[in-house]
PDB file of N, CA and C in Angstrom:
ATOM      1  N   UNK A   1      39.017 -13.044  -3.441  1.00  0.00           N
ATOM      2  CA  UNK A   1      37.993 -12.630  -4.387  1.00  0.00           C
ATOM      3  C   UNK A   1      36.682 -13.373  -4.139  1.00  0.00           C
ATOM      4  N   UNK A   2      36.614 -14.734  -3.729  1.00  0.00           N
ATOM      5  CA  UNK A   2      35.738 -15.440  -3.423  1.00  0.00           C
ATOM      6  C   UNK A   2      34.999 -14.871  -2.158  1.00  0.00           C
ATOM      7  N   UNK A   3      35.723 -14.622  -0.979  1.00  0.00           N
ATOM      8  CA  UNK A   3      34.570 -13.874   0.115  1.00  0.00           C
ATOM      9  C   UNK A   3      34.301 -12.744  -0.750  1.00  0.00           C
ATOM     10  N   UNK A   4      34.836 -11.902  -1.174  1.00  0.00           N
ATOM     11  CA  UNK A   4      33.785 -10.079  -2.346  1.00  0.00           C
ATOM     12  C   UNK A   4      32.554 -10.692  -2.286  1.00  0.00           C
ATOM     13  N   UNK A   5      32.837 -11.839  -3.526  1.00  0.00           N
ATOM     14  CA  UNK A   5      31.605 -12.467  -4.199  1.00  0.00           C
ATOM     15  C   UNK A   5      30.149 -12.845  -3.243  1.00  0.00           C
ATOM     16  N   UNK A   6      30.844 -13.625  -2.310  1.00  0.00           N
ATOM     17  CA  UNK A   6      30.106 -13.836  -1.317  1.00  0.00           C
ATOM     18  C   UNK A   6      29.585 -13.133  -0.433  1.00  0.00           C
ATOM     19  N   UNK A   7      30.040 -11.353  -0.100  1.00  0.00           N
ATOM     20  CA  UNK A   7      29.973 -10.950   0.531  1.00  0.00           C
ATOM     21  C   UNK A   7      28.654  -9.832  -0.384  1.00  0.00           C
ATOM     22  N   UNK A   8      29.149  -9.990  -1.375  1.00  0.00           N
ATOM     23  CA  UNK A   8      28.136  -9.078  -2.731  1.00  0.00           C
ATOM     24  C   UNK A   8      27.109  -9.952  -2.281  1.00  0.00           C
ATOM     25  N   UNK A   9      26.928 -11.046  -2.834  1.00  0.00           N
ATOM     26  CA  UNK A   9      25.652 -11.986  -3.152  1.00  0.00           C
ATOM     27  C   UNK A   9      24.746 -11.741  -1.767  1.00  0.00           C
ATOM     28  N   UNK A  10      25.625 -11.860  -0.623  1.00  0.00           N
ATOM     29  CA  UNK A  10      24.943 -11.784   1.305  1.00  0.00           C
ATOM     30  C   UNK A  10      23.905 -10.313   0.759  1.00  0.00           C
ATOM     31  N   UNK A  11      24.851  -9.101  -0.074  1.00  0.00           N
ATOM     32  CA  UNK A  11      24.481  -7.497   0.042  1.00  0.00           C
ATOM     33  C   UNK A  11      23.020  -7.725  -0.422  1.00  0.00           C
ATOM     34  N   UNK A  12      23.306  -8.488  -1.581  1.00  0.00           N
ATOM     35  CA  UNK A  12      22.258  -8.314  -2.761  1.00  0.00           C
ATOM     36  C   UNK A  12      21.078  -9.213  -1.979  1.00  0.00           C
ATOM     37  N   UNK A  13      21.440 -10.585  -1.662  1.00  0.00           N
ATOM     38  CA  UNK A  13      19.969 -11.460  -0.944  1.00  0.00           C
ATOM     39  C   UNK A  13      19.312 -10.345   0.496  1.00  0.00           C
ATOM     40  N   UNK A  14      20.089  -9.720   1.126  1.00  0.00           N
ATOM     41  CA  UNK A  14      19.232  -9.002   1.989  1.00  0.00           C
ATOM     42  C   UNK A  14      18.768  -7.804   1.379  1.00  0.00           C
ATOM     43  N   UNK A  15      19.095  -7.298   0.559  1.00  0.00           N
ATOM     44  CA  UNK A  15      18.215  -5.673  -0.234  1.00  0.00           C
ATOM     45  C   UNK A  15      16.857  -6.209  -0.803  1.00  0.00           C
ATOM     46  N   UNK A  16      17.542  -7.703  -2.065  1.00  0.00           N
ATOM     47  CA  UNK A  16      15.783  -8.862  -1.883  1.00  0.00           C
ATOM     48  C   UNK A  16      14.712  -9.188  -0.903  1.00  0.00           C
ATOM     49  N   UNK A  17      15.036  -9.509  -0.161  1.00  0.00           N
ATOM     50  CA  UNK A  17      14.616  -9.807   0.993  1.00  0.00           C
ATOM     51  C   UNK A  17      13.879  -8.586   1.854  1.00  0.00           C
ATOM     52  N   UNK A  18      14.744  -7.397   1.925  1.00  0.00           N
ATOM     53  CA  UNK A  18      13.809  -6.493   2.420  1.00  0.00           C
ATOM     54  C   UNK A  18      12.752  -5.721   1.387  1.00  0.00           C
ATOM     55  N   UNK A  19      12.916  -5.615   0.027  1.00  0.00           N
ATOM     56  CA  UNK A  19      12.416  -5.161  -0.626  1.00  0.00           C
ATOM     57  C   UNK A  19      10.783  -6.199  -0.709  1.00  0.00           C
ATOM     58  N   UNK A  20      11.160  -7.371  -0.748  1.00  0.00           N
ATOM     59  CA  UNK A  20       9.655  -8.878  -0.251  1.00  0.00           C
ATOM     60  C   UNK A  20       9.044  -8.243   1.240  1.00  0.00           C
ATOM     61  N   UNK A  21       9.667  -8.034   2.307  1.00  0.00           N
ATOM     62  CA  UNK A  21       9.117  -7.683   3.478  1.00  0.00           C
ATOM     63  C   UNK A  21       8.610  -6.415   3.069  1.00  0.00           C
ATOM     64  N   UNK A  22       9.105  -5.640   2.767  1.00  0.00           N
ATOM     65  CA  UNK A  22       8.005  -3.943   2.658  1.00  0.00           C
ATOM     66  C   UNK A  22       7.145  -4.443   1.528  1.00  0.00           C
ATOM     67  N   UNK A  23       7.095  -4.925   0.715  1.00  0.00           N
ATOM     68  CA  UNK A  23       5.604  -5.439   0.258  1.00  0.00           C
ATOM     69  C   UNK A  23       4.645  -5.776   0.919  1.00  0.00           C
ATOM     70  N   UNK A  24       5.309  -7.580   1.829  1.00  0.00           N
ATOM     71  CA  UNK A  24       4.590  -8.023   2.331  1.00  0.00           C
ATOM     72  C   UNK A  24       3.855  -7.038   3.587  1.00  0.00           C
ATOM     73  N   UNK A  25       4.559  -6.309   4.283  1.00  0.00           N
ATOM     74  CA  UNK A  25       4.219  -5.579   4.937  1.00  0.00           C
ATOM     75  C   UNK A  25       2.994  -4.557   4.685  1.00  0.00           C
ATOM     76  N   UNK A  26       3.389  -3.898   3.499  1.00  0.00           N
ATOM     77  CA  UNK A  26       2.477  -3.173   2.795  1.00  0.00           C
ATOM     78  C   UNK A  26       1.222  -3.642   2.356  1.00  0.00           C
ATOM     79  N   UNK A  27       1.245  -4.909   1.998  1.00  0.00           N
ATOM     80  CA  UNK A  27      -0.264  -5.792   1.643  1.00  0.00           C
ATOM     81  C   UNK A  27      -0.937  -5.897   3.047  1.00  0.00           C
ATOM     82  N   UNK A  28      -0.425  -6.450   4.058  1.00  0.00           N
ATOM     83  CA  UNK A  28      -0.757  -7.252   5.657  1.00  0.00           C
ATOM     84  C   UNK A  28      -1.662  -5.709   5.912  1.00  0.00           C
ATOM     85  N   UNK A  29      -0.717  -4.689   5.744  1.00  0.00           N
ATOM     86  CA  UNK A  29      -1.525  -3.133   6.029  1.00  0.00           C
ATOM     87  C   UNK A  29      -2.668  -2.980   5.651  1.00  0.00           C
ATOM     88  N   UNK A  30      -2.454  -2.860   3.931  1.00  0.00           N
ATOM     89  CA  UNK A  30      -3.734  -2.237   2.955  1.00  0.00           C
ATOM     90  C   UNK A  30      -5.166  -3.840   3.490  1.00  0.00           C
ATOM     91  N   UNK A  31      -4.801  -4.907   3.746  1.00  0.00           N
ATOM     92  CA  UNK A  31      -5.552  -5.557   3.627  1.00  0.00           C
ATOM     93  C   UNK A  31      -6.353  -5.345   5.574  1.00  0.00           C
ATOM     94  N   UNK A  32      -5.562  -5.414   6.370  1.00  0.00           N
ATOM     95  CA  UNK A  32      -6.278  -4.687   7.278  1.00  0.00           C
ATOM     96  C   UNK A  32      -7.516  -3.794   7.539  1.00  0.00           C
ATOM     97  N   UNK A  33      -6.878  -2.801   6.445  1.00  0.00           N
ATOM     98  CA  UNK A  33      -7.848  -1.444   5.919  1.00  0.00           C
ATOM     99  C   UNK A  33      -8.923  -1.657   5.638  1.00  0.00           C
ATOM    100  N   UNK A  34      -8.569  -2.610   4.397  1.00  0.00           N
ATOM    101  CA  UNK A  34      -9.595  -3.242   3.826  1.00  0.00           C
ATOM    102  C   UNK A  34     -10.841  -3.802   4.953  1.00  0.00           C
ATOM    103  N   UNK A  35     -10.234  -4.488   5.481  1.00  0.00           N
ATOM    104  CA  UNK A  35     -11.705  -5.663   6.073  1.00  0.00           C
ATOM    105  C   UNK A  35     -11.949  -4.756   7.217  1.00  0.00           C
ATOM    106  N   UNK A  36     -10.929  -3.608   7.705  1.00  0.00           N
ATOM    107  CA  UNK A  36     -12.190  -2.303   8.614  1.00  0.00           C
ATOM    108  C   UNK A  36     -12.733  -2.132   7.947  1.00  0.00           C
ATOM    109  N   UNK A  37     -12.525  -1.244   6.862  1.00  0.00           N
ATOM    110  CA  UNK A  37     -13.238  -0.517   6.600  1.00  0.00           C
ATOM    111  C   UNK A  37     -15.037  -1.062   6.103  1.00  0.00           C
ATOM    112  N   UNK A  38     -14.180  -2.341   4.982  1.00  0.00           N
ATOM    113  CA  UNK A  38     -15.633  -2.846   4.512  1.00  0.00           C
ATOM    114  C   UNK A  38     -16.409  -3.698   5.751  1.00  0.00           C
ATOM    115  N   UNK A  39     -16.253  -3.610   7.056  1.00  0.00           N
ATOM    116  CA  UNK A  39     -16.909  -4.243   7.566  1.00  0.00           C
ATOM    117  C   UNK A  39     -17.312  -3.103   8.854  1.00  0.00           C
ATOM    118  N   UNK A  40     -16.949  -1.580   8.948  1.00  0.00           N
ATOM    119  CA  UNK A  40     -17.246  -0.582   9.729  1.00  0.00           C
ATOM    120  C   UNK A  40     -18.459   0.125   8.758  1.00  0.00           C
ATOM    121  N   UNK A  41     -18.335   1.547   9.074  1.00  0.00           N
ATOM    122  CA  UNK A  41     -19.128   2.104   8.393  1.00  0.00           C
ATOM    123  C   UNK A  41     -18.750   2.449   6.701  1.00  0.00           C
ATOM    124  N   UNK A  42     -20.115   2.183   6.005  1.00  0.00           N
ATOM    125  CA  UNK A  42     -19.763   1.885   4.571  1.00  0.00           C
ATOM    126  C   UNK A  42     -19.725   3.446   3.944  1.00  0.00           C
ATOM    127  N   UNK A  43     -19.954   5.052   4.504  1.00  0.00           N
ATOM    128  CA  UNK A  43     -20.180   5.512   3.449  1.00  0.00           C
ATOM    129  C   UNK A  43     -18.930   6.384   3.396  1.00  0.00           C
ATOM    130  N   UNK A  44     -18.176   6.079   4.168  1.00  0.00           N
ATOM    131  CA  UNK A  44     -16.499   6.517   3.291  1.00  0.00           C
ATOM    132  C   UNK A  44     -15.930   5.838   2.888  1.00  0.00           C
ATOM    133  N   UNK A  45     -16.272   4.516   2.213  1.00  0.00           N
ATOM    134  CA  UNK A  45     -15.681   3.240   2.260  1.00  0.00           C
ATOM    135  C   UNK A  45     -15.081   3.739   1.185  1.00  0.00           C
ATOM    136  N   UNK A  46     -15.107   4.325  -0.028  1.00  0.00           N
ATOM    137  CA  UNK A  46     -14.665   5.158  -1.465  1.00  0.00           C
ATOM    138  C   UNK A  46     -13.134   6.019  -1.129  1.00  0.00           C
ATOM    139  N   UNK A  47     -14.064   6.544  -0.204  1.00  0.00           N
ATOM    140  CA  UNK A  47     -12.421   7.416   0.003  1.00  0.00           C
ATOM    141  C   UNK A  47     -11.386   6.829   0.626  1.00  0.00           C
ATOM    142  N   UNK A  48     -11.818   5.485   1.922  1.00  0.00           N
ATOM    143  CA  UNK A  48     -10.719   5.281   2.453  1.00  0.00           C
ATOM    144  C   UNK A  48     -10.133   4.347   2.272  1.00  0.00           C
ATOM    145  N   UNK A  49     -10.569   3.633   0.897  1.00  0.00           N
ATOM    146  CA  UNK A  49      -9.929   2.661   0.028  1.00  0.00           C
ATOM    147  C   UNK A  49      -9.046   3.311  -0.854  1.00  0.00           C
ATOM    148  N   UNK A  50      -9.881   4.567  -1.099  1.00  0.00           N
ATOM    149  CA  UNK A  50      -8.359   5.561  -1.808  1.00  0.00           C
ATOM    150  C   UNK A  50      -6.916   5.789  -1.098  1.00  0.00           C
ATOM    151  N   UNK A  51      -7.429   5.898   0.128  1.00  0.00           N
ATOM    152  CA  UNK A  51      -5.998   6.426   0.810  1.00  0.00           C
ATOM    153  C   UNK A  51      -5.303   5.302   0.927  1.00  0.00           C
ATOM    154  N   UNK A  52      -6.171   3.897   1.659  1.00  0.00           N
ATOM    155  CA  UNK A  52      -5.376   2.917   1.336  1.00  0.00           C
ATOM    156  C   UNK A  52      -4.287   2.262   0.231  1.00  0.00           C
ATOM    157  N   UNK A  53      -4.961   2.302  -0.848  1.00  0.00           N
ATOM    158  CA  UNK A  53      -4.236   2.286  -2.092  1.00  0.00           C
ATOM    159  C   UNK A  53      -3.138   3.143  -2.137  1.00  0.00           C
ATOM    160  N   UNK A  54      -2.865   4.240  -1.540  1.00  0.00           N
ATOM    161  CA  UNK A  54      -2.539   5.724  -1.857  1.00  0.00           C
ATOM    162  C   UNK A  54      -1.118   5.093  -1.064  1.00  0.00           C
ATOM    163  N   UNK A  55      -1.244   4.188   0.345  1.00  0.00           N
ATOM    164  CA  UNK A  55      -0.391   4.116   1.213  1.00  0.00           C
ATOM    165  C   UNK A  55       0.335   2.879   0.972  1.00  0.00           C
ATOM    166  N   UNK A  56      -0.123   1.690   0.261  1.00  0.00           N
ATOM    167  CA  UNK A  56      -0.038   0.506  -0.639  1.00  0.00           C
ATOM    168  C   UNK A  56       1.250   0.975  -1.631  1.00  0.00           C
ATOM    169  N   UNK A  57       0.608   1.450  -2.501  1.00  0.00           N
ATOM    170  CA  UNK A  57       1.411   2.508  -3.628  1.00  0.00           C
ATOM    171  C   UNK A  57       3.231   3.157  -3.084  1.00  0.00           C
ATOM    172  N   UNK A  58       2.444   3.610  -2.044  1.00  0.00           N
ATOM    173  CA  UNK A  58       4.003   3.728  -1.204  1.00  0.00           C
ATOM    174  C   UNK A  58       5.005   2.907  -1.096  1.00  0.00           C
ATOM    175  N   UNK A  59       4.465   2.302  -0.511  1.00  0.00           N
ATOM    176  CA  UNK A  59       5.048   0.901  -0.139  1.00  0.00           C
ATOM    177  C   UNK A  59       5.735   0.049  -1.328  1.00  0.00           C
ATOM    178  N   UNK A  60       5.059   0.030  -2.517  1.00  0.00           N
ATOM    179  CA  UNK A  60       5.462  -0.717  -3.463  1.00  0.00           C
ATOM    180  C   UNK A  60       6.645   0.086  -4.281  1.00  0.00           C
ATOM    181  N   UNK A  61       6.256   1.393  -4.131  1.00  0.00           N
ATOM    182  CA  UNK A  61       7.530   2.593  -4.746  1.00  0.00           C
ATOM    183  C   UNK A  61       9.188   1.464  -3.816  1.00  0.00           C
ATOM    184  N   UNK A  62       8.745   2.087  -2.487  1.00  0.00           N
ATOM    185  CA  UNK A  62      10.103   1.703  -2.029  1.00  0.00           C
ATOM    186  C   UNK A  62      10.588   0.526  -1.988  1.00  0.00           C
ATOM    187  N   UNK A  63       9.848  -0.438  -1.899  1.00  0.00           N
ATOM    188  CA  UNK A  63      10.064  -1.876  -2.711  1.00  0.00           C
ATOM    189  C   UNK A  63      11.096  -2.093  -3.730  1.00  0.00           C
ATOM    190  N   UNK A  64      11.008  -1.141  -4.718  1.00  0.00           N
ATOM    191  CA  UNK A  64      11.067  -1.209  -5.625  1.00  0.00           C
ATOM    192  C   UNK A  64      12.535  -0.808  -5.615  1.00  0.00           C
ATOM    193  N   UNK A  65      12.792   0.130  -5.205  1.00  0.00           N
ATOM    194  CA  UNK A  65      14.063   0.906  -4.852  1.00  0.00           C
ATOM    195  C   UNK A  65      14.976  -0.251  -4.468  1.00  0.00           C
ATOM    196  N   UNK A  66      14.229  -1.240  -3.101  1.00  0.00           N
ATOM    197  CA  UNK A  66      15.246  -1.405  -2.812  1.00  0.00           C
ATOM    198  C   UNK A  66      16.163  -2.844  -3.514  1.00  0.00           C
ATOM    199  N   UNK A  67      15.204  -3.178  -4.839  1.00  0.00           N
ATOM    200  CA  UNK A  67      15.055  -4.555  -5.581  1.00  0.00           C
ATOM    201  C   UNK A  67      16.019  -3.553  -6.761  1.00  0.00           C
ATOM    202  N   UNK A  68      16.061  -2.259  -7.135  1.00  0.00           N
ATOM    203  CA  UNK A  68      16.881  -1.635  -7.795  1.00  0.00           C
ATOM    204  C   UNK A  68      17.856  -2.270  -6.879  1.00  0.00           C
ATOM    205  N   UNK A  69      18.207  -1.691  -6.465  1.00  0.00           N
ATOM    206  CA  UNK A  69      19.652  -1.434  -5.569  1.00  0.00           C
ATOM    207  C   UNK A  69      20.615  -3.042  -5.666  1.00  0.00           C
ATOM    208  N   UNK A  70      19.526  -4.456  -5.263  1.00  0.00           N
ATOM    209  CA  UNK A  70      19.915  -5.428  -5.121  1.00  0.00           C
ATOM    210  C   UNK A  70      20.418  -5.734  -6.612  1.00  0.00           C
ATOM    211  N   UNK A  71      19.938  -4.969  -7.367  1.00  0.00           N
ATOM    212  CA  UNK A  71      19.927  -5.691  -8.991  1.00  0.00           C
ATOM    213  C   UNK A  71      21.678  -5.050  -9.141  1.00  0.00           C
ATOM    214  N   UNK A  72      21.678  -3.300  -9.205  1.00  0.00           N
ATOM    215  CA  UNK A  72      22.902  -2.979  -9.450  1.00  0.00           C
ATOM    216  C   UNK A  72      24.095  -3.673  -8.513  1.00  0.00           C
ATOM    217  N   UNK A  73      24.044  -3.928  -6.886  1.00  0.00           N
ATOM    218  CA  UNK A  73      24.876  -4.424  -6.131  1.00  0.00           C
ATOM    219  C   UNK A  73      25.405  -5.686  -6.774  1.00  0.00           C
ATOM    220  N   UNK A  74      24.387  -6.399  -7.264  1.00  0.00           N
ATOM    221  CA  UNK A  74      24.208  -8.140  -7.918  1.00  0.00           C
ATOM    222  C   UNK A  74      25.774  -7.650  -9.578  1.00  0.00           C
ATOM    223  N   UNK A  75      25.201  -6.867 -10.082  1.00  0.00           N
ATOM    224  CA  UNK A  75      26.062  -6.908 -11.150  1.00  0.00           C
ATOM    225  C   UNK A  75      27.390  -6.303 -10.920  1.00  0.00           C
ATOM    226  N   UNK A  76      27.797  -5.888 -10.047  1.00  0.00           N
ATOM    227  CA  UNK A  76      29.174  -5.797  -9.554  1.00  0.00           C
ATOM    228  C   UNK A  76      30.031  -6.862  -9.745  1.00  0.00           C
ATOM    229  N   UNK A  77      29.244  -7.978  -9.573  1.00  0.00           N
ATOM    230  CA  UNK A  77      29.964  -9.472  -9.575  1.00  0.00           C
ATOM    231  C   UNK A  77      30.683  -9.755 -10.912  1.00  0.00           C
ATOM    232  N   UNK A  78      29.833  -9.575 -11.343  1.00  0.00           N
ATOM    233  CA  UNK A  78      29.584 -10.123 -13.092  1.00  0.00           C
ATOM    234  C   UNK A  78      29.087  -8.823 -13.836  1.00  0.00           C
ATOM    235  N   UNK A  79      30.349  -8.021 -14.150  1.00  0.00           N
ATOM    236  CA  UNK A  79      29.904  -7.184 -15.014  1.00  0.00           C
ATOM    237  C   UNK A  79      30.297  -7.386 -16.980  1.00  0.00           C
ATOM    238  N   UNK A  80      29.846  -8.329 -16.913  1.00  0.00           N
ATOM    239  CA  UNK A  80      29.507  -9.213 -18.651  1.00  0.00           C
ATOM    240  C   UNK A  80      28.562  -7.772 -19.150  1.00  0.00           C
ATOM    241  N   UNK A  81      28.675  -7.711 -20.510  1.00  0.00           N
ATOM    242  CA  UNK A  81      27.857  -6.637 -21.447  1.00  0.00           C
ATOM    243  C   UNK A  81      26.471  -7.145 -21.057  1.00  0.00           C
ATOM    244  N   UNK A  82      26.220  -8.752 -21.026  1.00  0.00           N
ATOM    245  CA  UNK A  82      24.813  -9.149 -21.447  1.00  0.00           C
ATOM    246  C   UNK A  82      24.501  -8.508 -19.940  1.00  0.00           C
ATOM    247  N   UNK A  83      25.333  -9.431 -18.835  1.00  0.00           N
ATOM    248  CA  UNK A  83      24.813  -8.849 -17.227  1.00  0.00           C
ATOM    249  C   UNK A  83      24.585  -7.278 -17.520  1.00  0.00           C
ATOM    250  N   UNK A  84      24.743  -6.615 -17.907  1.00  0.00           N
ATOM    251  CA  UNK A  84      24.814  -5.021 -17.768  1.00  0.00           C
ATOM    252  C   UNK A  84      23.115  -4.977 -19.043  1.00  0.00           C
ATOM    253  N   UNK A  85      23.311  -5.591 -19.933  1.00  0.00           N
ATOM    254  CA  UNK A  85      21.857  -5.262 -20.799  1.00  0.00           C
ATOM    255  C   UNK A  85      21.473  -5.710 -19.930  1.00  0.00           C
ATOM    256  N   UNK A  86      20.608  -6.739 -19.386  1.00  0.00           N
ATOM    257  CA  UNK A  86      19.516  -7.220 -18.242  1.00  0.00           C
ATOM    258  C   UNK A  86      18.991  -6.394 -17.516  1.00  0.00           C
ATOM    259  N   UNK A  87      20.644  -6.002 -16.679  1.00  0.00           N
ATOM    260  CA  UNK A  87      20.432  -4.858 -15.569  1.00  0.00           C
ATOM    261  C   UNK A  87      19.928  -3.361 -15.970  1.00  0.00           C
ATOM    262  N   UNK A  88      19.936  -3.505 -17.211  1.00  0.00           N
ATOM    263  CA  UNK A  88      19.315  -1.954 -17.460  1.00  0.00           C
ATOM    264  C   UNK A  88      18.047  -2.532 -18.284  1.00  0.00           C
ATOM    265  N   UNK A  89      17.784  -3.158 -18.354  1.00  0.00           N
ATOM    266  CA  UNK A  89      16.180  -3.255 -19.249  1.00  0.00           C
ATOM    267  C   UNK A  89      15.587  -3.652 -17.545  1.00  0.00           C
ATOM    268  N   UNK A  90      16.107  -4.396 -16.737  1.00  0.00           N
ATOM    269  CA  UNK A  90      15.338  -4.678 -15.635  1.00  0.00           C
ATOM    270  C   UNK A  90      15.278  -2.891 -14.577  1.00  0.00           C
ATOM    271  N   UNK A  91      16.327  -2.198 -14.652  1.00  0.00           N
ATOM    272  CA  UNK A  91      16.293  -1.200 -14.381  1.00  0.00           C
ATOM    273  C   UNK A  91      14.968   0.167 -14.880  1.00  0.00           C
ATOM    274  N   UNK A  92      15.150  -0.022 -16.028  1.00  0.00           N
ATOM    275  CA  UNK A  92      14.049   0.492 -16.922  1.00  0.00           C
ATOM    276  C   UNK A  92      12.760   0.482 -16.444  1.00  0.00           C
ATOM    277  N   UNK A  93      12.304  -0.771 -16.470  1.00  0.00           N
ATOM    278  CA  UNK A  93      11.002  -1.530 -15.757  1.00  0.00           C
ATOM    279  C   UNK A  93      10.496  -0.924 -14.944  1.00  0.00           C
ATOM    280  N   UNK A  94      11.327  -1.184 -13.895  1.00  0.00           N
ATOM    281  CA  UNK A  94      10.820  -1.235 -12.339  1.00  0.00           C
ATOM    282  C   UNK A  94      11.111   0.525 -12.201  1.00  0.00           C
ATOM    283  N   UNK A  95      12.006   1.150 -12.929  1.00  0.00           N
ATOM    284  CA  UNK A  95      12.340   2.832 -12.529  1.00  0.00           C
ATOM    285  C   UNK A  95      10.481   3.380 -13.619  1.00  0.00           C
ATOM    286  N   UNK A  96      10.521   3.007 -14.747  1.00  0.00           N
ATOM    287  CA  UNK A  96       8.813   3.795 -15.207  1.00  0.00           C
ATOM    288  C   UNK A  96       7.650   2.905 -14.557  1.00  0.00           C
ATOM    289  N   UNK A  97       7.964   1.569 -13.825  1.00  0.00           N
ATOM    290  CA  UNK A  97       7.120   1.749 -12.764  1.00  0.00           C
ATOM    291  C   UNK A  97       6.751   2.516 -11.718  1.00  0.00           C
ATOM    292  N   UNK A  98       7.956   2.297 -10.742  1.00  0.00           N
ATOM    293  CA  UNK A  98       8.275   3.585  -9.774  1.00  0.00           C
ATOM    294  C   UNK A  98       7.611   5.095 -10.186  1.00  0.00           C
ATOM    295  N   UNK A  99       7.906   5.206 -11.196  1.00  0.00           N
ATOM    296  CA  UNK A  99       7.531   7.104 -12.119  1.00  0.00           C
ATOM    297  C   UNK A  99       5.886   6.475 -11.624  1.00  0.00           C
ATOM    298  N   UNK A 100       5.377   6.123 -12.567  1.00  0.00           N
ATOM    299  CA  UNK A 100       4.137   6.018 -12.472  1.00  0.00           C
ATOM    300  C   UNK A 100       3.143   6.105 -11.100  1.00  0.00           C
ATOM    301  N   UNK A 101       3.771   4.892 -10.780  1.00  0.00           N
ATOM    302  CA  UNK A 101       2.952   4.749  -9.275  1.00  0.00           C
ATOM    303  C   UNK A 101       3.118   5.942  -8.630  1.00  0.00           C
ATOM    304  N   UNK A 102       4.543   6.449  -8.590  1.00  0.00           N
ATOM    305  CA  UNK A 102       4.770   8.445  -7.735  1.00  0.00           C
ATOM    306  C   UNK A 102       3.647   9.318  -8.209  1.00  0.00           C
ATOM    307  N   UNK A 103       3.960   9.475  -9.534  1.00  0.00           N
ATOM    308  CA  UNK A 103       2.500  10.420 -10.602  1.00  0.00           C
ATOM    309  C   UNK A 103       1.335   9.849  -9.802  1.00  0.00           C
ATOM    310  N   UNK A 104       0.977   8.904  -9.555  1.00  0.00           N
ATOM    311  CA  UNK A 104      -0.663   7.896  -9.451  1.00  0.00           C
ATOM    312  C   UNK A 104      -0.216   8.554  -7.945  1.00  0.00           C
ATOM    313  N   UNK A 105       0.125   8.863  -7.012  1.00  0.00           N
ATOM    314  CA  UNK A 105       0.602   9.076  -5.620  1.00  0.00           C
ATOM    315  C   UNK A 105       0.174  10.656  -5.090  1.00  0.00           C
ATOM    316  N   UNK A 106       0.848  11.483  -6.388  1.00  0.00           N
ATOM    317  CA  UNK A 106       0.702  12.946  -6.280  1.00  0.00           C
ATOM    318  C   UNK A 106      -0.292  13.260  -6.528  1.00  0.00           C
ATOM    319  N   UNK A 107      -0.986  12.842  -7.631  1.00  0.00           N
ATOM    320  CA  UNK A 107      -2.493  13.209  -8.205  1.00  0.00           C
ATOM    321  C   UNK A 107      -3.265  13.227  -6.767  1.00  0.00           C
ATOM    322  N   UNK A 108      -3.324  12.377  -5.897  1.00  0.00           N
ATOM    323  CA  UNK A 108      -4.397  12.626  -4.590  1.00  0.00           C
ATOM    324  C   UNK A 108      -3.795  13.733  -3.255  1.00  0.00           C
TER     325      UNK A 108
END
């Protein structure tokens, strides 16, 4: 039962872990963008800070997913009532985040 545990916790620290890298990834990008753009030509600088954001936004959706995933894998361990409230108010969160940022995604 002790390797499961251990073998859960390994599941859950790498779904963390990649869910930190497609951020970080996603910032290293949008911020790229950034210092072209504001330092190329300035008069699409409006729009192509939009798309940037637009591609940012992405990035943070699937992030997000994959910090879901680590959360439900994580409570497999420890499925206590309270572990299970957490996991669904933390579920909650990050899923009408996700909604949002998609809506904020489609609109362009």
């Amino acid at each position: 039962m002790d390797t499961l545990h251990g073998i859960i916790n390994n599941i859950n620290l790498v779904l963390n872990i990649m869910g930190a890298l497609i951020i970080i990834w996603g910032v290293c990008i949008a911020l790229f963008e950034f210092i072209k753009n504001e330092t190329g030509d300035r008069s699409k600088t409006t729009q192509l800070n939009e798309t940037m954001r637009i591609r940012l936004g992405g990035y943070l959706v699937l992030a997000l997913e994959f910090f879901i995933a680590g959360d439900i894998i994580k409570t497999i361990i420890t499925p206590t009532w309270e572990s299970l409230g957490i996991l669904g108010a933390i579920i909650v969160i990050r899923t009408v985040l996700s909604y949002f940022l998609t809506i904020d995604l489609k609109k362009i």
